[in-house]
PDB file of N, CA and C in Angstrom:
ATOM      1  N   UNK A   1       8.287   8.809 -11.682  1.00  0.00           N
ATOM      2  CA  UNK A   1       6.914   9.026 -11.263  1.00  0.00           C
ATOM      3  C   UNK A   1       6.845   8.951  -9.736  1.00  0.00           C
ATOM      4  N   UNK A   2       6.307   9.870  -8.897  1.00  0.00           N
ATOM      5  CA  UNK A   2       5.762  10.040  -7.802  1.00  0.00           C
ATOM      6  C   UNK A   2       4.673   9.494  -7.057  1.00  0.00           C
ATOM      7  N   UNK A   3       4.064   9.065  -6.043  1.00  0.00           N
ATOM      8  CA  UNK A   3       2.881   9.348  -5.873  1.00  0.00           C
ATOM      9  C   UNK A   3       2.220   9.907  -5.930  1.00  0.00           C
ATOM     10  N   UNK A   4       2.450  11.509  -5.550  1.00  0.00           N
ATOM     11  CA  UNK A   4       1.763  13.182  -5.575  1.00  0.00           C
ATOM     12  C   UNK A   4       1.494  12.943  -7.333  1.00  0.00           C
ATOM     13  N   UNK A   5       2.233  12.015  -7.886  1.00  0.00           N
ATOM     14  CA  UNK A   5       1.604  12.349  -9.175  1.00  0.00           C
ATOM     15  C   UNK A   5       0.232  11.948 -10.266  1.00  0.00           C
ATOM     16  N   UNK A   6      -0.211  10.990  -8.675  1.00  0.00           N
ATOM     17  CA  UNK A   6      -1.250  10.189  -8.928  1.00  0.00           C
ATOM     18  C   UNK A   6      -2.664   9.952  -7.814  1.00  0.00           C
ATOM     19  N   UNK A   7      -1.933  10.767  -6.493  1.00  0.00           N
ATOM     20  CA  UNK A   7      -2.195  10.987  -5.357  1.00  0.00           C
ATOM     21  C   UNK A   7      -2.489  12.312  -5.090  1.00  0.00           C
ATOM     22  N   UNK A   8      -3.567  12.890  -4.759  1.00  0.00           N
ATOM     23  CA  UNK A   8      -3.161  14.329  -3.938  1.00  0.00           C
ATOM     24  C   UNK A   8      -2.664  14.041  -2.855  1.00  0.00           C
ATOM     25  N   UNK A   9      -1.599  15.075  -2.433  1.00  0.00           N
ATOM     26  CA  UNK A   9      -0.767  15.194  -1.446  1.00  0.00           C
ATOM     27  C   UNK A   9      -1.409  14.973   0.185  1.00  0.00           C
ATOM     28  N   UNK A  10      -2.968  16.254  -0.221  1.00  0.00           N
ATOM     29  CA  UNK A  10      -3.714  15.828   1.103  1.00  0.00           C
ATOM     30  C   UNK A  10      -4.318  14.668   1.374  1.00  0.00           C
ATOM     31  N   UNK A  11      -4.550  13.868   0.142  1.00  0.00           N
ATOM     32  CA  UNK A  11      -5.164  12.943   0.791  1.00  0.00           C
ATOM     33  C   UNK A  11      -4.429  12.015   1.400  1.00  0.00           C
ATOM     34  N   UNK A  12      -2.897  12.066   1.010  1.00  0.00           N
ATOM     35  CA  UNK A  12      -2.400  10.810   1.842  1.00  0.00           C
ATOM     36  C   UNK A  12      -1.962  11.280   2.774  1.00  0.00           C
ATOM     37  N   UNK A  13      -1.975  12.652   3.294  1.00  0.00           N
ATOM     38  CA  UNK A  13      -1.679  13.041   4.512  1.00  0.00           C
ATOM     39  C   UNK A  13      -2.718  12.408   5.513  1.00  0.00           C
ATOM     40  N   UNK A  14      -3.586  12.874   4.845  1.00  0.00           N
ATOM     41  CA  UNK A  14      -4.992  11.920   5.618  1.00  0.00           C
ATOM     42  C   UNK A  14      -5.207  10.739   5.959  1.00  0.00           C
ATOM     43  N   UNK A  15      -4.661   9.898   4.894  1.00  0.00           N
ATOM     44  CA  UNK A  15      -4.472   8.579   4.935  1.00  0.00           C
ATOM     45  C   UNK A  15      -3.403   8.098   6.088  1.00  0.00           C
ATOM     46  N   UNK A  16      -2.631   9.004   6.241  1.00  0.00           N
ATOM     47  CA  UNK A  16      -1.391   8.549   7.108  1.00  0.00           C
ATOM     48  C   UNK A  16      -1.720   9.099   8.645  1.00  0.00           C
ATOM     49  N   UNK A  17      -2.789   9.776   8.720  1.00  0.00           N
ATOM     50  CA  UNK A  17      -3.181  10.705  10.033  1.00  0.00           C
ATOM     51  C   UNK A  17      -3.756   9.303  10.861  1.00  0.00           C
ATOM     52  N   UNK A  18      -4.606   8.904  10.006  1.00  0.00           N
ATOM     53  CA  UNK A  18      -6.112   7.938  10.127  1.00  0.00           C
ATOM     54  C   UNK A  18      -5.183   6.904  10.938  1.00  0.00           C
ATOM     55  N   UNK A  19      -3.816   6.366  10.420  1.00  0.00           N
ATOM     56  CA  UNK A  19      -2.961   4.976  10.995  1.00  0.00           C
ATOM     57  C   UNK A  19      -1.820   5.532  11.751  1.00  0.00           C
ATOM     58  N   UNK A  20      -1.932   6.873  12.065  1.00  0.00           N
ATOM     59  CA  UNK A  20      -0.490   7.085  12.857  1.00  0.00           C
ATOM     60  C   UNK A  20      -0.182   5.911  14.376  1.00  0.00           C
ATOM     61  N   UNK A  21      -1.386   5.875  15.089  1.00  0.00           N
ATOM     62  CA  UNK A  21      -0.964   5.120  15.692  1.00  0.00           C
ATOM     63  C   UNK A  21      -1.016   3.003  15.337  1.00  0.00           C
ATOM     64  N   UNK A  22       0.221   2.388  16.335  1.00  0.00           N
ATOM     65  CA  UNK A  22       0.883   1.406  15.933  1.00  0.00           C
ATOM     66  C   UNK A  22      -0.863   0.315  15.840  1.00  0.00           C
ATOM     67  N   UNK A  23      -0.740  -0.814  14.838  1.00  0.00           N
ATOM     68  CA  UNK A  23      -1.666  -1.349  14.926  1.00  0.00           C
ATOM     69  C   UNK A  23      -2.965  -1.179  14.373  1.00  0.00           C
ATOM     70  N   UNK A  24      -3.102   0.462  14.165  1.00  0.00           N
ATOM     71  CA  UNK A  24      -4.173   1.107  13.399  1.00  0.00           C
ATOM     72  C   UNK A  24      -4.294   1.396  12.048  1.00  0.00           C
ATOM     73  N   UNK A  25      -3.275   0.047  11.410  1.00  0.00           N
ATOM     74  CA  UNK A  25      -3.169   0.071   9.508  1.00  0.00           C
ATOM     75  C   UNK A  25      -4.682  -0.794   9.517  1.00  0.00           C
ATOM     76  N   UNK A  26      -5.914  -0.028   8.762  1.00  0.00           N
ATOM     77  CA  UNK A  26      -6.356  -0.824   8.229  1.00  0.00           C
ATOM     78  C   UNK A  26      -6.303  -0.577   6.440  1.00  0.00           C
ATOM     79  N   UNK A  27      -5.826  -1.413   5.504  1.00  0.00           N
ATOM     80  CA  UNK A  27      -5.765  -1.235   4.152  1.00  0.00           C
ATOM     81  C   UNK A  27      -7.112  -0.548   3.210  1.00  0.00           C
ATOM     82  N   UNK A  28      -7.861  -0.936   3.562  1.00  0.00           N
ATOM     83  CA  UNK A  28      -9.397  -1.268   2.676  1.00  0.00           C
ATOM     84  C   UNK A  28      -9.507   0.608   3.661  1.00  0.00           C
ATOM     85  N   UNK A  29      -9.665   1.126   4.821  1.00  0.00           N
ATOM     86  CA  UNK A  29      -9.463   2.492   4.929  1.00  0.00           C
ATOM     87  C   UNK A  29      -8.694   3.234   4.337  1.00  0.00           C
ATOM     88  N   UNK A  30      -7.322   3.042   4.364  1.00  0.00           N
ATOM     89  CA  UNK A  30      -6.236   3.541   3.938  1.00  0.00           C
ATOM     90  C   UNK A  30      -6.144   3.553   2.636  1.00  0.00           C
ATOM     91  N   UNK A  31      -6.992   2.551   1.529  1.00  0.00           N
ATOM     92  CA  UNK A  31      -6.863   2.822   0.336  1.00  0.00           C
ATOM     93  C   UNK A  31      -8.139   3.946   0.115  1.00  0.00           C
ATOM     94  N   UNK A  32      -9.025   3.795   0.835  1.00  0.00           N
ATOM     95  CA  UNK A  32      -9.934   5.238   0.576  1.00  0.00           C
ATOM     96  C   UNK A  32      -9.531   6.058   0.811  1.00  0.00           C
ATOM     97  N   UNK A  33      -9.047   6.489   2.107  1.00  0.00           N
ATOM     98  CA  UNK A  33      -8.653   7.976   2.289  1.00  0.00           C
ATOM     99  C   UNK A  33      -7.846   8.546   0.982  1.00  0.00           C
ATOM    100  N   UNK A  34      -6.673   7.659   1.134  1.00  0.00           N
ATOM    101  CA  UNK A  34      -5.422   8.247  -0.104  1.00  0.00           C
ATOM    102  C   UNK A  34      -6.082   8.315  -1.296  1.00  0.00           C
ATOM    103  N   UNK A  35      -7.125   7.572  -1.577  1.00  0.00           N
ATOM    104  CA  UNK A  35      -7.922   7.780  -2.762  1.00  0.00           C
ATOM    105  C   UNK A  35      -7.535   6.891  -4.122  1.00  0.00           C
ATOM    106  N   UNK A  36      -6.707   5.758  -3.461  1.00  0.00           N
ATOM    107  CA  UNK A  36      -6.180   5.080  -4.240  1.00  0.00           C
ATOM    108  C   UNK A  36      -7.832   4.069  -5.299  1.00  0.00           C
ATOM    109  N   UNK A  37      -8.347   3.665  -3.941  1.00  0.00           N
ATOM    110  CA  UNK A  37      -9.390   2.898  -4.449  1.00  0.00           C
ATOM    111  C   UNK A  37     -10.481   3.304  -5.783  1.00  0.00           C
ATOM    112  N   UNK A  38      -9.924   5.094  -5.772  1.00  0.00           N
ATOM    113  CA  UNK A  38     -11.009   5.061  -7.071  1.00  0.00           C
ATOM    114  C   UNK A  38     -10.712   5.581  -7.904  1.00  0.00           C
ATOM    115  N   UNK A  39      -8.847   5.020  -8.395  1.00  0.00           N
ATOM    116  CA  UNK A  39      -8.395   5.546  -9.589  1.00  0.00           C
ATOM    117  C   UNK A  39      -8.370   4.215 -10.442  1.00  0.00           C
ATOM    118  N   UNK A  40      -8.084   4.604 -11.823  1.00  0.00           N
ATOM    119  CA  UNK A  40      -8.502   3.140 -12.908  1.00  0.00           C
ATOM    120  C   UNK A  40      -7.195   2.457 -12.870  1.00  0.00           C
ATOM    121  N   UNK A  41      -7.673   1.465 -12.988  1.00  0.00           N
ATOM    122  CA  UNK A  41      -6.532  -0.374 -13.120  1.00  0.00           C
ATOM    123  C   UNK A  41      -5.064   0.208 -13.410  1.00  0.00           C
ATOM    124  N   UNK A  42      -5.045   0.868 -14.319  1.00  0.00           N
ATOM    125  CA  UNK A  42      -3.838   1.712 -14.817  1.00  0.00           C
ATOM    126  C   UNK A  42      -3.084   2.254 -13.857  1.00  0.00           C
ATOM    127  N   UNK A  43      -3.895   3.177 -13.244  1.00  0.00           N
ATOM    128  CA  UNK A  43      -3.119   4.248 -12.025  1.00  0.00           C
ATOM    129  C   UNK A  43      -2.570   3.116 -10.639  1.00  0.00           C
ATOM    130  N   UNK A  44      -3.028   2.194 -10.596  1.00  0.00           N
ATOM    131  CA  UNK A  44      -3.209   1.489  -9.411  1.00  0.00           C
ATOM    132  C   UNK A  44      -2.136   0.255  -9.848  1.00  0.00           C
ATOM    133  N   UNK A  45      -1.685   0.119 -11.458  1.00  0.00           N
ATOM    134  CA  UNK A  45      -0.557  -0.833 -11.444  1.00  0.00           C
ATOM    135  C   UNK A  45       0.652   0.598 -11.203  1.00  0.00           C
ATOM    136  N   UNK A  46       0.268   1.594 -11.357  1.00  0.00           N
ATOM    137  CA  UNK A  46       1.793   2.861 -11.612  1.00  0.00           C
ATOM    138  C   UNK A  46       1.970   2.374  -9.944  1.00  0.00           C
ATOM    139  N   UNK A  47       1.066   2.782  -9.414  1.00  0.00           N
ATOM    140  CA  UNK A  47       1.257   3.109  -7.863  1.00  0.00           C
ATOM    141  C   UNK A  47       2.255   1.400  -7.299  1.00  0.00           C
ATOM    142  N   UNK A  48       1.560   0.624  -7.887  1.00  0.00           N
ATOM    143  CA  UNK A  48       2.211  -0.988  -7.437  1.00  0.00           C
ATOM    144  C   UNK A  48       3.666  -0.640  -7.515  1.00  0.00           C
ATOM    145  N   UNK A  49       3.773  -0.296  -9.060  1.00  0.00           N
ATOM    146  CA  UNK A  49       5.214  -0.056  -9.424  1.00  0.00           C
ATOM    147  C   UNK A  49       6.380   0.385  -8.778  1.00  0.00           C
ATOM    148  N   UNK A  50       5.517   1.666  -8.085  1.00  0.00           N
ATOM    149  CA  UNK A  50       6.411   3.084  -6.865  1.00  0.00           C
ATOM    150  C   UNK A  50       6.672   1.683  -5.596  1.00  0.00           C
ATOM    151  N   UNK A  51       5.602   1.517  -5.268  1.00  0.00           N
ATOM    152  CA  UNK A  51       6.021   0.569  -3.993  1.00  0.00           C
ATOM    153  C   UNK A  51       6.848  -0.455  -4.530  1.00  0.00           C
ATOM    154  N   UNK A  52       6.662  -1.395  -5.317  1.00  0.00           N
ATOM    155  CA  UNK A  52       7.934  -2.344  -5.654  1.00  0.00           C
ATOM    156  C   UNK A  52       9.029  -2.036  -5.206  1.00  0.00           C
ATOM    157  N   UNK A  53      10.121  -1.630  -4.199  1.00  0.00           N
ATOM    158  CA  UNK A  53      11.004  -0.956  -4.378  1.00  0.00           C
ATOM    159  C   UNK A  53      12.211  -1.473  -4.826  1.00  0.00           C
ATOM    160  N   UNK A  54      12.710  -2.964  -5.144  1.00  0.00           N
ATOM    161  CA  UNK A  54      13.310  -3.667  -5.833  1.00  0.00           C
ATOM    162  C   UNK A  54      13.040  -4.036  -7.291  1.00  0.00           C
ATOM    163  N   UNK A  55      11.864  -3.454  -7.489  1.00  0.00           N
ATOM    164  CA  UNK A  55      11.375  -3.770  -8.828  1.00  0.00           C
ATOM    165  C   UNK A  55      11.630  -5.072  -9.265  1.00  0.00           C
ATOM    166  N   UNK A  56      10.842  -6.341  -8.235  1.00  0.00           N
ATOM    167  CA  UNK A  56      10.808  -7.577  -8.456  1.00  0.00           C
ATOM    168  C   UNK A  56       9.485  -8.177  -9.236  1.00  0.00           C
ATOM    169  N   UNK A  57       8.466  -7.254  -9.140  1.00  0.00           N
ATOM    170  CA  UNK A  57       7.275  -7.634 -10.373  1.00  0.00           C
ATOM    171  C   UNK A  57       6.405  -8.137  -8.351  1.00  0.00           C
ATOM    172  N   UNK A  58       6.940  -8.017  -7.230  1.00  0.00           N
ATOM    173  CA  UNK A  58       5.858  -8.503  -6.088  1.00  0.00           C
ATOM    174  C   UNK A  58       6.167  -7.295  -4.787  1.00  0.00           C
ATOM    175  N   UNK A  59       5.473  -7.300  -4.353  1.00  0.00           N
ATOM    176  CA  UNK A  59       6.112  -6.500  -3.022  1.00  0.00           C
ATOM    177  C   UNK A  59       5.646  -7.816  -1.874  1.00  0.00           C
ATOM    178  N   UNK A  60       7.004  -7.673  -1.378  1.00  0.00           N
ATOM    179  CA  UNK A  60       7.465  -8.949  -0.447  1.00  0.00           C
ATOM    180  C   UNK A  60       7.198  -8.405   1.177  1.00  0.00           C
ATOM    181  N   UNK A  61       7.381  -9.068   1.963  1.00  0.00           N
ATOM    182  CA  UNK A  61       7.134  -8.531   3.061  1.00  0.00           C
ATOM    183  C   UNK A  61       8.231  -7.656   4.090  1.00  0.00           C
ATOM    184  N   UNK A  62       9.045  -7.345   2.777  1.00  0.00           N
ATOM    185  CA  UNK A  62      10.365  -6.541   3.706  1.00  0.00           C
ATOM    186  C   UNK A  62       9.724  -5.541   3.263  1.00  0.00           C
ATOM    187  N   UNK A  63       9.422  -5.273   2.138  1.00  0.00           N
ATOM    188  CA  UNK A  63       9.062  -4.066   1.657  1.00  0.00           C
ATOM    189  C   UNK A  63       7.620  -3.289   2.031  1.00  0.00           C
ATOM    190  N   UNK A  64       7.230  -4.510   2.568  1.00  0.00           N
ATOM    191  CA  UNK A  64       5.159  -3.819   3.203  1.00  0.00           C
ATOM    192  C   UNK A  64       5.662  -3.649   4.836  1.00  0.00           C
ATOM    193  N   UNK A  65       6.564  -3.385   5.177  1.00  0.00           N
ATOM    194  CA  UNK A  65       7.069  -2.910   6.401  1.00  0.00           C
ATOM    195  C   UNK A  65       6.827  -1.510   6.508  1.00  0.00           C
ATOM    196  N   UNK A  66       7.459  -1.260   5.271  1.00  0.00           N
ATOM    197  CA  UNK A  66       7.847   0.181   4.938  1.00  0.00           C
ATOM    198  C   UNK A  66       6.833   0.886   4.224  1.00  0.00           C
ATOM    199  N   UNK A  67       5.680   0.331   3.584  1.00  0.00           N
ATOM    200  CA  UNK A  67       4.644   0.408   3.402  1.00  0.00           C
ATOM    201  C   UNK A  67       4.112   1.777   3.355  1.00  0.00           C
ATOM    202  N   UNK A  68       3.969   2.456   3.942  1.00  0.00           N
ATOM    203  CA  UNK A  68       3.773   3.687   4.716  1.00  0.00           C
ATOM    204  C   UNK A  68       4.954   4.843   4.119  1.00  0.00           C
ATOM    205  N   UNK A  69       6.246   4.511   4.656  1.00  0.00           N
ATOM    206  CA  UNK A  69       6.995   5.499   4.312  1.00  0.00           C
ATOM    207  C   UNK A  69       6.981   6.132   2.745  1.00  0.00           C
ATOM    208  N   UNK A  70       6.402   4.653   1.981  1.00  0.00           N
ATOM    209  CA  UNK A  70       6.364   5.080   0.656  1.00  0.00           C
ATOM    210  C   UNK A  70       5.840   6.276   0.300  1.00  0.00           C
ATOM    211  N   UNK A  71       4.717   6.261   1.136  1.00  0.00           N
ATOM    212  CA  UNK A  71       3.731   7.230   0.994  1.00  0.00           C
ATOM    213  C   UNK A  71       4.446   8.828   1.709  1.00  0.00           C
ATOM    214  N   UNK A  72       4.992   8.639   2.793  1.00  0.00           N
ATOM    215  CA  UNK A  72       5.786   9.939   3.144  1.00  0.00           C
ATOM    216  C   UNK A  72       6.506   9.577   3.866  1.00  0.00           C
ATOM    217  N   UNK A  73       8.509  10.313   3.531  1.00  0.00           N
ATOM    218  CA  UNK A  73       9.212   9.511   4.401  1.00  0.00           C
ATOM    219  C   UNK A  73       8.636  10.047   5.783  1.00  0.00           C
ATOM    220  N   UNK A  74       9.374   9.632   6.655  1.00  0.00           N
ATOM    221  CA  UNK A  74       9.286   9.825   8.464  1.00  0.00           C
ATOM    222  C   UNK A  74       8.000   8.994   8.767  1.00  0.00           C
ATOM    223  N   UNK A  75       7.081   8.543   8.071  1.00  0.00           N
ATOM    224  CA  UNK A  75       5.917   8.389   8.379  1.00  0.00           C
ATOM    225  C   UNK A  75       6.454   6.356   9.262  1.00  0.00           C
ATOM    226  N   UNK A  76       5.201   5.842   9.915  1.00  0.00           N
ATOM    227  CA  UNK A  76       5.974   4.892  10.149  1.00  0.00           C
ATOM    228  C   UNK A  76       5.804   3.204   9.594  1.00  0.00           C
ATOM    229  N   UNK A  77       6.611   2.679  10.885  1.00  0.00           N
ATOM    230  CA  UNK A  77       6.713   1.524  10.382  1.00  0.00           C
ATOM    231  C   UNK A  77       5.700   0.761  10.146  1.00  0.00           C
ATOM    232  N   UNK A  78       5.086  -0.302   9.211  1.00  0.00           N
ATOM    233  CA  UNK A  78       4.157  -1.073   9.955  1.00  0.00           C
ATOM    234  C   UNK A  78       4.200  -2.163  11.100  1.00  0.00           C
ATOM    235  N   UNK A  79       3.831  -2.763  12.160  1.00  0.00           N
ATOM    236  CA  UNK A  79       4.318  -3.861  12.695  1.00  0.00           C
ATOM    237  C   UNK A  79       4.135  -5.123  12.009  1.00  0.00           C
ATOM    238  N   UNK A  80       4.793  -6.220  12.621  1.00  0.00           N
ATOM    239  CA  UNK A  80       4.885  -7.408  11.829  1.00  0.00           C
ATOM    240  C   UNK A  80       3.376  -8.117  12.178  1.00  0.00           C
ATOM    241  N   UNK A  81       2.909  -7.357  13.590  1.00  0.00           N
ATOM    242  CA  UNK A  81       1.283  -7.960  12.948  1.00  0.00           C
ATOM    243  C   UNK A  81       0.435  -6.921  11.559  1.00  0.00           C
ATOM    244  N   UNK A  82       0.823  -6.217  11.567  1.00  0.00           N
ATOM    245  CA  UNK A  82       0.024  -5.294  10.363  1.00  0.00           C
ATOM    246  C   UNK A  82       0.734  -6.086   9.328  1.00  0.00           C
ATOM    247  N   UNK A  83       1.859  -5.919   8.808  1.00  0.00           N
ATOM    248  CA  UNK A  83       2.883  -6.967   7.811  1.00  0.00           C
ATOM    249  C   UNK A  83       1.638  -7.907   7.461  1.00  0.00           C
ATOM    250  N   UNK A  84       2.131  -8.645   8.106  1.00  0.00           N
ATOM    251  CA  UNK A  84       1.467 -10.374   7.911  1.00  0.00           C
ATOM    252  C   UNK A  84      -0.190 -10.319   7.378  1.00  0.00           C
ATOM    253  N   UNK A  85      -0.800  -9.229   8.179  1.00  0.00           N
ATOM    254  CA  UNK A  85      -2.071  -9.312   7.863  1.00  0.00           C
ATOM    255  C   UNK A  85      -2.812  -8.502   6.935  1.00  0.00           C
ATOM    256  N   UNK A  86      -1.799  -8.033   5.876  1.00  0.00           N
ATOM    257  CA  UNK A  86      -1.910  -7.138   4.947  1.00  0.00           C
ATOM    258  C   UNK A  86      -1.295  -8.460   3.551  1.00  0.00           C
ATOM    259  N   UNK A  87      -0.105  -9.093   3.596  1.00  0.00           N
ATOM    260  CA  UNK A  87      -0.109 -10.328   2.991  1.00  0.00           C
ATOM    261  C   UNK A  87      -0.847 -10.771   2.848  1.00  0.00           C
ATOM    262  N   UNK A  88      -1.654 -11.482   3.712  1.00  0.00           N
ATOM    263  CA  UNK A  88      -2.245 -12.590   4.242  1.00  0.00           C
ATOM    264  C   UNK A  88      -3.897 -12.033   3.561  1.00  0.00           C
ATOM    265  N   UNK A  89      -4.083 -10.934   3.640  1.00  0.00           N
ATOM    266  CA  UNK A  89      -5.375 -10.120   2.903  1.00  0.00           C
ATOM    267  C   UNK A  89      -4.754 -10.255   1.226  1.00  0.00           C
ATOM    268  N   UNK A  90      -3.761  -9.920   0.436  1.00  0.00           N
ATOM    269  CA  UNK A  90      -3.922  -9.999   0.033  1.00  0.00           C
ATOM    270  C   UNK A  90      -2.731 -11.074  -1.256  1.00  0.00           C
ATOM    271  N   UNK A  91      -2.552 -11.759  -0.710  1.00  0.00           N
ATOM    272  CA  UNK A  91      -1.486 -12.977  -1.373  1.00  0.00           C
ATOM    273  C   UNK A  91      -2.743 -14.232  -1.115  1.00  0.00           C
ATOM    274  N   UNK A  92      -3.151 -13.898  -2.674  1.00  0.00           N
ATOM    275  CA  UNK A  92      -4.493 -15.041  -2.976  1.00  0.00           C
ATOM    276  C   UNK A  92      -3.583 -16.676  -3.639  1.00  0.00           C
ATOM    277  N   UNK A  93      -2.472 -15.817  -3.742  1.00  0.00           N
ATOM    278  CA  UNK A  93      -1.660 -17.330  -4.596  1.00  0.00           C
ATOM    279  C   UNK A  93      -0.709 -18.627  -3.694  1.00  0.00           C
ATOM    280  N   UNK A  94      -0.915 -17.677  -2.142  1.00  0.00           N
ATOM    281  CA  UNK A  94      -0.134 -17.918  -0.800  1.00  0.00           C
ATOM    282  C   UNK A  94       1.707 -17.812  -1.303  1.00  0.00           C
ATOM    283  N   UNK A  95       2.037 -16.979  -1.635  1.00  0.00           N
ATOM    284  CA  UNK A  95       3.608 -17.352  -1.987  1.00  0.00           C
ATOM    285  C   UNK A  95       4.422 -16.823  -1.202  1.00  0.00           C
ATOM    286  N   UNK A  96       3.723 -15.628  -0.420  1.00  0.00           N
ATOM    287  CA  UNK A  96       4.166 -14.925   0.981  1.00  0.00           C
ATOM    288  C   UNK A  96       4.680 -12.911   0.121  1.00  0.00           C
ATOM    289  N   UNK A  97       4.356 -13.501  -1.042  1.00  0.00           N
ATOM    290  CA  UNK A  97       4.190 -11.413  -1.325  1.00  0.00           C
ATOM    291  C   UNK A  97       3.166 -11.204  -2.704  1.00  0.00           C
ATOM    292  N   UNK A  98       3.193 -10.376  -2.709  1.00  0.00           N
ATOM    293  CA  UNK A  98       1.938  -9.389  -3.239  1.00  0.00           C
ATOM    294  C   UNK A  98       2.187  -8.874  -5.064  1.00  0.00           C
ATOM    295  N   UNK A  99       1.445  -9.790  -6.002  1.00  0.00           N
ATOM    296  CA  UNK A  99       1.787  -9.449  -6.899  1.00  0.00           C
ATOM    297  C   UNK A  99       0.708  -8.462  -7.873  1.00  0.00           C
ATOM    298  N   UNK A 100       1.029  -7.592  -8.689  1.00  0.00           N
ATOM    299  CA  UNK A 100       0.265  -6.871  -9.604  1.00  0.00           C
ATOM    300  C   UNK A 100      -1.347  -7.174  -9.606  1.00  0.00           C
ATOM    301  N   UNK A 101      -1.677  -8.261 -10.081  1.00  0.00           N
ATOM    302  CA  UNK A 101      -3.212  -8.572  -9.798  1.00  0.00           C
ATOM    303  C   UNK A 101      -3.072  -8.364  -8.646  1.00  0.00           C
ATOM    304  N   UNK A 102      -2.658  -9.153  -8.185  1.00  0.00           N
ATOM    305  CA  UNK A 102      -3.326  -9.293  -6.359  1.00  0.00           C
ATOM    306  C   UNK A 102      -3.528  -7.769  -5.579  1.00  0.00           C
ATOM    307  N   UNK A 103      -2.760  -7.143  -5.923  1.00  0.00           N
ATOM    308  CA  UNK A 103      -2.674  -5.585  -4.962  1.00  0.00           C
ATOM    309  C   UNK A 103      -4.027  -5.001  -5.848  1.00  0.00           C
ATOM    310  N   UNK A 104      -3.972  -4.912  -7.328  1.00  0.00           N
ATOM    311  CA  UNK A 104      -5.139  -4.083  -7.351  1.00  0.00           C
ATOM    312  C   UNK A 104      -6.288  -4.607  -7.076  1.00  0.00           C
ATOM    313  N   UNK A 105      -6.446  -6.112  -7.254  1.00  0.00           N
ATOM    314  CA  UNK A 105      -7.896  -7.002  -6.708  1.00  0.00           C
ATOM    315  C   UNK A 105      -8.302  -6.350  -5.281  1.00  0.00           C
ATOM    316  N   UNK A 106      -6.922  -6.229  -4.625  1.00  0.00           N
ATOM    317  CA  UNK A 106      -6.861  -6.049  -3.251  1.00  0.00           C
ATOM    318  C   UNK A 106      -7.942  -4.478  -2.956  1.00  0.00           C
ATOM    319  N   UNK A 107      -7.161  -3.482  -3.724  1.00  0.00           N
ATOM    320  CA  UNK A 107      -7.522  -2.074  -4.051  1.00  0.00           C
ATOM    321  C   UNK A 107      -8.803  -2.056  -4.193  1.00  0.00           C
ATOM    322  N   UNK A 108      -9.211  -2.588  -5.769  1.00  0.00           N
ATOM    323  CA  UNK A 108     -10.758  -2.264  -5.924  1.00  0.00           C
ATOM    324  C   UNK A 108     -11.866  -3.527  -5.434  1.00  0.00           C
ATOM    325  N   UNK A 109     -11.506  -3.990  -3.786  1.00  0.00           N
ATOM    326  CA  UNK A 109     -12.419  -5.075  -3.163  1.00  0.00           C
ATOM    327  C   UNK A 109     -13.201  -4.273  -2.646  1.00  0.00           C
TER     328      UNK A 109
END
């Protein structure tokens, strides 16, 4: 499974236009544009899934680096202040990564 398969293509182009520059991740935007925010509980654990990229059941903070690329490679990094403050939004359990509830709580806030 893809994103494009749950995503239109343009919208996360859009989504990725909106944060090209460094510092300018905001999540709660970025889940509108891509259009993540207004697909059902279902679509939004698939999408968790794609990002997992260790398929540890959390996305940790090596992996919300890369955050972005998921969405299209070349696209970029996040910085470790975007990192932290994308955790930190949404690791309600404090364990330092991001599990299934928590990302979609995160999604449909």
């Amino acid at each position: 499974m893809s994103l494009t398969s749950i995503l239109s293509a343009e919208a996360i182009e859009n989504a990725l236009k909106d944060c090209q520059a460094p510092e300018s991740f905001c999540y709660k935007r970025f889940f509108q544009l891509c259009g993540l925010s207004s697909k059902t509980p279902k679509e939004i654990q698939d999408v968790f899934h794609i990002l997992d990229d260790d398929d540890s059941g959390y996305i940790e903070e090596s992996e919300l680096k890369y955050f972005l690329q998921r969405f299209q490679p070349g696209a970029r990094t996040l910085t470790e202040a975007e990192t932290k403050s994308f955790i930190s939004a949404a690791d309600g359990d404090c364990d330092g990564r991001i599990g299934v509830e928590e990302f979609q709580s995160m999604v449909l806030s």
